[in-house]
C-alpha atoms as a PDB file:
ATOM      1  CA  UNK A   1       3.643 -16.062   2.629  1.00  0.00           C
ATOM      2  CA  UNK A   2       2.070 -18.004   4.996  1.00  0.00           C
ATOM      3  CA  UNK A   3       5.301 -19.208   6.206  1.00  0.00           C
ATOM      4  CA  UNK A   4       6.232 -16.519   7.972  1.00  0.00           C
ATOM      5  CA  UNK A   5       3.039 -14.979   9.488  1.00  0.00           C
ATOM      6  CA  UNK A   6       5.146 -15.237  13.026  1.00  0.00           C
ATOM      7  CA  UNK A   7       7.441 -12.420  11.614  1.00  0.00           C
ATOM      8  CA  UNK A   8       4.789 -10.518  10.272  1.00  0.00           C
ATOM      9  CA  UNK A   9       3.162 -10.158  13.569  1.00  0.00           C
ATOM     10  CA  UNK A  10       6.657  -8.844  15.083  1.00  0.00           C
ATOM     11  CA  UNK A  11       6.366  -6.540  12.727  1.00  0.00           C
ATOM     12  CA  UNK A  12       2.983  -5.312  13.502  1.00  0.00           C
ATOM     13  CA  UNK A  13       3.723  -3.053  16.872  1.00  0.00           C
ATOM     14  CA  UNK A  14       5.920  -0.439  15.441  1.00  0.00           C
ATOM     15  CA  UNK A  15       4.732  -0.940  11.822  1.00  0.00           C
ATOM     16  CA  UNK A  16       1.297   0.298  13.547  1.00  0.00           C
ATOM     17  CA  UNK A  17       2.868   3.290  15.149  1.00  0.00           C
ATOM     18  CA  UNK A  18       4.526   4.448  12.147  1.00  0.00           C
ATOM     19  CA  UNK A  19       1.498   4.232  10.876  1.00  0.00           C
ATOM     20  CA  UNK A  20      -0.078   6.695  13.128  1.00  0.00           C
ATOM     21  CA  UNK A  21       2.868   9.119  13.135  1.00  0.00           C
ATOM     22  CA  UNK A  22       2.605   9.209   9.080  1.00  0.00           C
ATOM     23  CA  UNK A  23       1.711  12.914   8.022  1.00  0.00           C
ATOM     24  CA  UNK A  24      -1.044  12.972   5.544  1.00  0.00           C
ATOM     25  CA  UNK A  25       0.735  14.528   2.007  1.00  0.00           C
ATOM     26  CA  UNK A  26      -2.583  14.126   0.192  1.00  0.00           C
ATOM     27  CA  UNK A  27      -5.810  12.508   0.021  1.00  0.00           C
ATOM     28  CA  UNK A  28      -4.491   9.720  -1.397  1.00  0.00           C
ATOM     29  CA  UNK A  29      -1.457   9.434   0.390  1.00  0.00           C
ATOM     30  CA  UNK A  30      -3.843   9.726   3.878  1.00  0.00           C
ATOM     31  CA  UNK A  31      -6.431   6.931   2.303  1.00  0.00           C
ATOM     32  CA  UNK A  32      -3.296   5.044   1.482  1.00  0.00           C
ATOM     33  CA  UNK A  33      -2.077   5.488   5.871  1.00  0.00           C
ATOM     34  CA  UNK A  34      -5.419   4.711   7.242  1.00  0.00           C
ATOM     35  CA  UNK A  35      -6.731   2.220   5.116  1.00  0.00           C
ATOM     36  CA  UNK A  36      -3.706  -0.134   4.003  1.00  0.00           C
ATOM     37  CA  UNK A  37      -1.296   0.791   6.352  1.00  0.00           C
ATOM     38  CA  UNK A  38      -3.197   1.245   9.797  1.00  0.00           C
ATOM     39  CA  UNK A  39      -5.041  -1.588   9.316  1.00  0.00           C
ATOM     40  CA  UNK A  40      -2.209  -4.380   7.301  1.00  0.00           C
ATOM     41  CA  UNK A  41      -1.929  -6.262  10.630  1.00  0.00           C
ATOM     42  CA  UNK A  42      -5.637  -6.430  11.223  1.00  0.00           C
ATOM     43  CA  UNK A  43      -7.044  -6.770   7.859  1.00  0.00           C
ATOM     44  CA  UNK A  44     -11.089  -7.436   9.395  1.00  0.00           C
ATOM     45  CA  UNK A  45     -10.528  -3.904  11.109  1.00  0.00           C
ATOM     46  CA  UNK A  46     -10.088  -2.257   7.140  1.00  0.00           C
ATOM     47  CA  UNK A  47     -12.827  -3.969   5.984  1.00  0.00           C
ATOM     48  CA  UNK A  48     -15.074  -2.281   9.637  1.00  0.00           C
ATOM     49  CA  UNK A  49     -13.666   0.631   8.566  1.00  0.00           C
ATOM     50  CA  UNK A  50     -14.617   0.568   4.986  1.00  0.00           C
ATOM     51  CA  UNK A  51     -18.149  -0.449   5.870  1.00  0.00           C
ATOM     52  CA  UNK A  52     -17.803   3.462   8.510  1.00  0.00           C
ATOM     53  CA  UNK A  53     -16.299   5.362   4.996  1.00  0.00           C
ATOM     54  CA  UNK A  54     -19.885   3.891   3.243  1.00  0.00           C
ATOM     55  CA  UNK A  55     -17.362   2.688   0.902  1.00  0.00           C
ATOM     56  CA  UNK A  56     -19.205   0.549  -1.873  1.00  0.00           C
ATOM     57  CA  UNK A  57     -18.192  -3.018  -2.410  1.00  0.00           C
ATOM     58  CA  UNK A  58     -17.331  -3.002  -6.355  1.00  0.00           C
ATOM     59  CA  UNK A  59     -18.432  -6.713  -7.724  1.00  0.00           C
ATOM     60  CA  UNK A  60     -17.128  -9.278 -10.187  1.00  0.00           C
ATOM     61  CA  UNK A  61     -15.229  -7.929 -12.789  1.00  0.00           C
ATOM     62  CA  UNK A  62     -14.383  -4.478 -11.653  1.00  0.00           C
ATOM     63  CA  UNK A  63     -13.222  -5.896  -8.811  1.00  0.00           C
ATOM     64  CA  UNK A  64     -10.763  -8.418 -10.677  1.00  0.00           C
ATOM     65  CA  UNK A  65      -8.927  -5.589 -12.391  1.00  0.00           C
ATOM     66  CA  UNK A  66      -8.331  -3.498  -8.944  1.00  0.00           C
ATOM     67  CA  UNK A  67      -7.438  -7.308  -7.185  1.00  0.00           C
ATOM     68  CA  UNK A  68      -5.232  -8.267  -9.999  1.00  0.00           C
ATOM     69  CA  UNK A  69      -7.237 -11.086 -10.447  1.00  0.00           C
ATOM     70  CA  UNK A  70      -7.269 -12.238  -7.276  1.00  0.00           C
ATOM     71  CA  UNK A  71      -9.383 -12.993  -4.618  1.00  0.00           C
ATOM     72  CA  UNK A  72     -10.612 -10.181  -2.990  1.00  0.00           C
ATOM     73  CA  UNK A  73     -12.670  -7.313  -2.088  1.00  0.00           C
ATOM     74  CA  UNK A  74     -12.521  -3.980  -3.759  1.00  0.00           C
ATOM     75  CA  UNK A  75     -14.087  -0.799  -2.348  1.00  0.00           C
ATOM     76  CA  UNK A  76     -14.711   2.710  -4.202  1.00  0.00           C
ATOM     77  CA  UNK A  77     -15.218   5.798  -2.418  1.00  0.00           C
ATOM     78  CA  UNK A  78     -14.812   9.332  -3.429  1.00  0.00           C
ATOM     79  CA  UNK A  79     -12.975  12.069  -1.171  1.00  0.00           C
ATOM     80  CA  UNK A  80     -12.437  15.748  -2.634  1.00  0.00           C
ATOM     81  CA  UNK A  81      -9.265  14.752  -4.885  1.00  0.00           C
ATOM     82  CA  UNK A  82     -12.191  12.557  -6.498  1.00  0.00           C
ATOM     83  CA  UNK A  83     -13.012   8.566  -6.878  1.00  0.00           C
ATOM     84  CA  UNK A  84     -10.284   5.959  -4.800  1.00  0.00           C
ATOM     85  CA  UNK A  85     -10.344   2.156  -4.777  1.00  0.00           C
ATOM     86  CA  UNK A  86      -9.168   0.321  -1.694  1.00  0.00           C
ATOM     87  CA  UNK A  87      -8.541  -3.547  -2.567  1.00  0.00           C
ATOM     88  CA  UNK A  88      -7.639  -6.102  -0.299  1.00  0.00           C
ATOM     89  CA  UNK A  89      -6.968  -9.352  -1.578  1.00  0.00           C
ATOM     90  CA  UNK A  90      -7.200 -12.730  -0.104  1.00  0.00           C
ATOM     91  CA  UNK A  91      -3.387 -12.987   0.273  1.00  0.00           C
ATOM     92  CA  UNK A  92      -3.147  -9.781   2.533  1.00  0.00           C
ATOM     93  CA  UNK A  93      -1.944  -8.003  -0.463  1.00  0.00           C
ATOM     94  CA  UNK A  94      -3.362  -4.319   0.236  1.00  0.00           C
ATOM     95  CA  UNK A  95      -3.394  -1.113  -2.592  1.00  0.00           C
ATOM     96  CA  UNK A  96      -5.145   1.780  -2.669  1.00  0.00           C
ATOM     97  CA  UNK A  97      -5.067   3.401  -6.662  1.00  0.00           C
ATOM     98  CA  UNK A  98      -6.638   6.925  -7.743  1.00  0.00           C
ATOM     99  CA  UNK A  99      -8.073   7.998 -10.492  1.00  0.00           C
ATOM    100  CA  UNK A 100      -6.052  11.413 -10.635  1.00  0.00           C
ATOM    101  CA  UNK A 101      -3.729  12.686  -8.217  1.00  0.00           C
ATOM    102  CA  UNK A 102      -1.570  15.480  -8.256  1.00  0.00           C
ATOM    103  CA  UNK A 103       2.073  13.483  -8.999  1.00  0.00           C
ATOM    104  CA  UNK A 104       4.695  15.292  -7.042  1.00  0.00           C
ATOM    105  CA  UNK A 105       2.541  15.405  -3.445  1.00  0.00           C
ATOM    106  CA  UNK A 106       1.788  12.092  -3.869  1.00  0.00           C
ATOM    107  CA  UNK A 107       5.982  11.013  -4.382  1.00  0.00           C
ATOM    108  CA  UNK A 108       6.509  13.158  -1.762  1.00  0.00           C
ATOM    109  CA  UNK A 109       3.735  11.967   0.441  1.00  0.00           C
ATOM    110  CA  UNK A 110       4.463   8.252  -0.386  1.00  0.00           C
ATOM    111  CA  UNK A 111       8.711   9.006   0.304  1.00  0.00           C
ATOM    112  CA  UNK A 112       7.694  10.605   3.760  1.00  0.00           C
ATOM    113  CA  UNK A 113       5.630   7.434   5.132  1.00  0.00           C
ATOM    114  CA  UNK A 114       7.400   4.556   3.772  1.00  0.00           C
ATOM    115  CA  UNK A 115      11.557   5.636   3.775  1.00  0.00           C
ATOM    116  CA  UNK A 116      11.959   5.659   7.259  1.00  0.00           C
ATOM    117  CA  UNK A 117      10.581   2.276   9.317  1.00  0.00           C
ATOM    118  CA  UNK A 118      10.756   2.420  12.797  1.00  0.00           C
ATOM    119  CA  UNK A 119      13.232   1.007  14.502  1.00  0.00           C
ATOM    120  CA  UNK A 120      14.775  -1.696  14.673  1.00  0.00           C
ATOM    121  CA  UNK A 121      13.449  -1.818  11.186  1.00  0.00           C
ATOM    122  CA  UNK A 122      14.832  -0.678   8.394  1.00  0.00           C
ATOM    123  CA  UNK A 123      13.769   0.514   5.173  1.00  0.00           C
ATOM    124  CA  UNK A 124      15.560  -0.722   2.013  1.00  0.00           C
ATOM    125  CA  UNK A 125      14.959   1.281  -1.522  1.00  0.00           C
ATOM    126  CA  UNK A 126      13.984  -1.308  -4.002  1.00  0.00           C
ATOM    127  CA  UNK A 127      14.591  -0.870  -8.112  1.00  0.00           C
ATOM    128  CA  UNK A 128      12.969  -4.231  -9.137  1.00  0.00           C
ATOM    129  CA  UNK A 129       9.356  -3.655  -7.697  1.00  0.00           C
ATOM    130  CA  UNK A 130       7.648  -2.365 -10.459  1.00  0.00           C
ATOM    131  CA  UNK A 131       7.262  -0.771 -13.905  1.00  0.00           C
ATOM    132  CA  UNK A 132       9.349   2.766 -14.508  1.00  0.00           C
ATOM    133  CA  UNK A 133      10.156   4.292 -17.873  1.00  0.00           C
ATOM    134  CA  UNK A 134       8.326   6.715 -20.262  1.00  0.00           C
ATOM    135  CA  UNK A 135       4.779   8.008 -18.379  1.00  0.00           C
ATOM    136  CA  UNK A 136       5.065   4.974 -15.516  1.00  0.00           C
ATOM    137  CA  UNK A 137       7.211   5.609 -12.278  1.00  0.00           C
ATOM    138  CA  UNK A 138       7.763   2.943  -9.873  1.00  0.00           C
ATOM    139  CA  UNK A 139       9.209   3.377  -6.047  1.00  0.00           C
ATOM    140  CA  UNK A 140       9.768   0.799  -3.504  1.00  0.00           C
ATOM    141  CA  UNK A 141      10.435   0.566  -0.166  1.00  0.00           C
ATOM    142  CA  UNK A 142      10.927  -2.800   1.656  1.00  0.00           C
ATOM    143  CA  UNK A 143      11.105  -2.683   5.907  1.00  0.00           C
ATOM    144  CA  UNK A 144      12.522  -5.381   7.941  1.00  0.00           C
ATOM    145  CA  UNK A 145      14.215  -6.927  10.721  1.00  0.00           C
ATOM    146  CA  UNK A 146      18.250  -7.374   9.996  1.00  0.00           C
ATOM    147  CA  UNK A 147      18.646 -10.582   8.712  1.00  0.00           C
ATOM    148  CA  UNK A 148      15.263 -11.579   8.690  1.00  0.00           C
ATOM    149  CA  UNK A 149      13.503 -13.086   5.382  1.00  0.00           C
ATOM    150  CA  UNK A 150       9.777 -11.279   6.081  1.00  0.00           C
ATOM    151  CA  UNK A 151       9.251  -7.627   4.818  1.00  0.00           C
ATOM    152  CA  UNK A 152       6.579  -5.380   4.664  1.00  0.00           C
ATOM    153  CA  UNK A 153       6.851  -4.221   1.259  1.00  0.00           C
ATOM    154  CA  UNK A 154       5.573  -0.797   0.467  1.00  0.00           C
ATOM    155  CA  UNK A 155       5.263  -0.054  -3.543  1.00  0.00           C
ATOM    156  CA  UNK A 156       4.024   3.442  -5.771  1.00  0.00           C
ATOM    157  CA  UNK A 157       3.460   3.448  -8.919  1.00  0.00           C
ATOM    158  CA  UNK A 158       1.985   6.833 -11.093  1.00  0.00           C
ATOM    159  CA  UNK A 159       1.438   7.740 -14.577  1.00  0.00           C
ATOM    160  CA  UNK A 160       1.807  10.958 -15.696  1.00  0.00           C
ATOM    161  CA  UNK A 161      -0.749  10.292 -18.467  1.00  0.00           C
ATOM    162  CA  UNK A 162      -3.579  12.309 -17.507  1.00  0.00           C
ATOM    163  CA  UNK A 163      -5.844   9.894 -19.543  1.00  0.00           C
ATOM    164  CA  UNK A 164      -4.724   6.927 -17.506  1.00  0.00           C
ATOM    165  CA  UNK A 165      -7.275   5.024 -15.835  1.00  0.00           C
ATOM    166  CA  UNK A 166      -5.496   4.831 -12.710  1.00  0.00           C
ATOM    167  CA  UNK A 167      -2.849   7.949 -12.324  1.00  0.00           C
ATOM    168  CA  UNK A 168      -1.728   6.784  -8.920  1.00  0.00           C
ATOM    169  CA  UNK A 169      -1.467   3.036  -7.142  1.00  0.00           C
ATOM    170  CA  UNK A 170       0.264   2.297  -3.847  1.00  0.00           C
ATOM    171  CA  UNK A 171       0.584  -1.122  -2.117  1.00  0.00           C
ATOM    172  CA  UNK A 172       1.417  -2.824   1.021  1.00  0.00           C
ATOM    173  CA  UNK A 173       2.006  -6.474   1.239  1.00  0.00           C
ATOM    174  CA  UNK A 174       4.456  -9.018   3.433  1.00  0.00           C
ATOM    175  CA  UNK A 175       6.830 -10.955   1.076  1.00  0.00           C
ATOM    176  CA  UNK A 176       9.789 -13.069   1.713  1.00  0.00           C
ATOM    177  CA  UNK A 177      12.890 -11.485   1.467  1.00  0.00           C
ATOM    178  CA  UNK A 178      16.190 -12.979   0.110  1.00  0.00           C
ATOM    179  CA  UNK A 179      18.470 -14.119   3.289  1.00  0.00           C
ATOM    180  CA  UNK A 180      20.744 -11.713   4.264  1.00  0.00           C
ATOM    181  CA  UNK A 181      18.982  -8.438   4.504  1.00  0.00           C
ATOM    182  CA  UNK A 182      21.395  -5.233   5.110  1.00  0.00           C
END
């Protein structure tokens, strides 16, 4: 990923002002805009504004589930939809998962914020970023530059199994794009 940091940070001015324009569906959906989202270009700014939330730092082996076994930090916090995790790992990869959510805002919520990138990005379905089929439903949305390799990659993922340990999970993180973009 490193290999294109450059392109990532001509991505950060109007990835930052969707950011801000981004109307709040949910709780999770607006944890998801100003954690992740508002702060993916400035990643020491989300971890400042953890430490304002008095977000806890969960440790060791918690942590590794939420990080994917990554390097990272994890954070829990509760808001009135109930208990959120904000992990950031070491590669810039950035999620945000609930405990319960209520499904259809949070599609909704999650379709409103990341369909539309600001131009002169655009924003690219995607059926290969995760899991979908039986209780799991995966959408994608990748924005970038025309013909550019970097894009900000912008992934949800729910289960409708109400004994799920995580029932919603949305993540941000820069990957390299096959050439030849649309």
């Amino acid at each position: 990923m490193r290999t294109f940091l450059p392109a990532a940070l001509a991505l950060a001015l109007p990835f930052q002002a969707a950011a801000a324009q981004a109307p709040p569906a949910t709780d999770f959906i607006d944890l998801f805009a100003t954690t992740c989202v508002a702060h993916f270009h400035a990643q020491d700014r989300l971890r400042e504004a953890m430490s304002a939330r008095g977000a806890s730092v969960i440790k060791e082996q918690p942590a590794s589930f939420f990080l994917g076994g990554q390097p990272g930090t994890a954070w829990t916090l509760r808001t009135a939809a109930g208990r959120h995790v904000v992990a950031l790992r070491e590669d810039g990869v950035c999620a945000v998962s609930a405990q319960r959510a209520d499904l259809e805002q949070v599609h909704a919520g999650f379709t409103a914020l990341a369909a539309t990138a600001p131009a002169p990005m655009v924003a690219s379905p995607r059926d290969d970023a995760g899991p979908s089929g039986g209780a799991l439903r995966t959408v994608a949305y990748a924005w970038h530059r025309p013909g550019e390799r970097a894009a900000l990659l912008f992934t949800l993922t729910t289960s409708s199994e109400t004994s799920a340990t995580i029932q919603a999970m949305a993540s941000l993180a820069l990957v390299d794009e096959p050439a030849g973009n649309p």
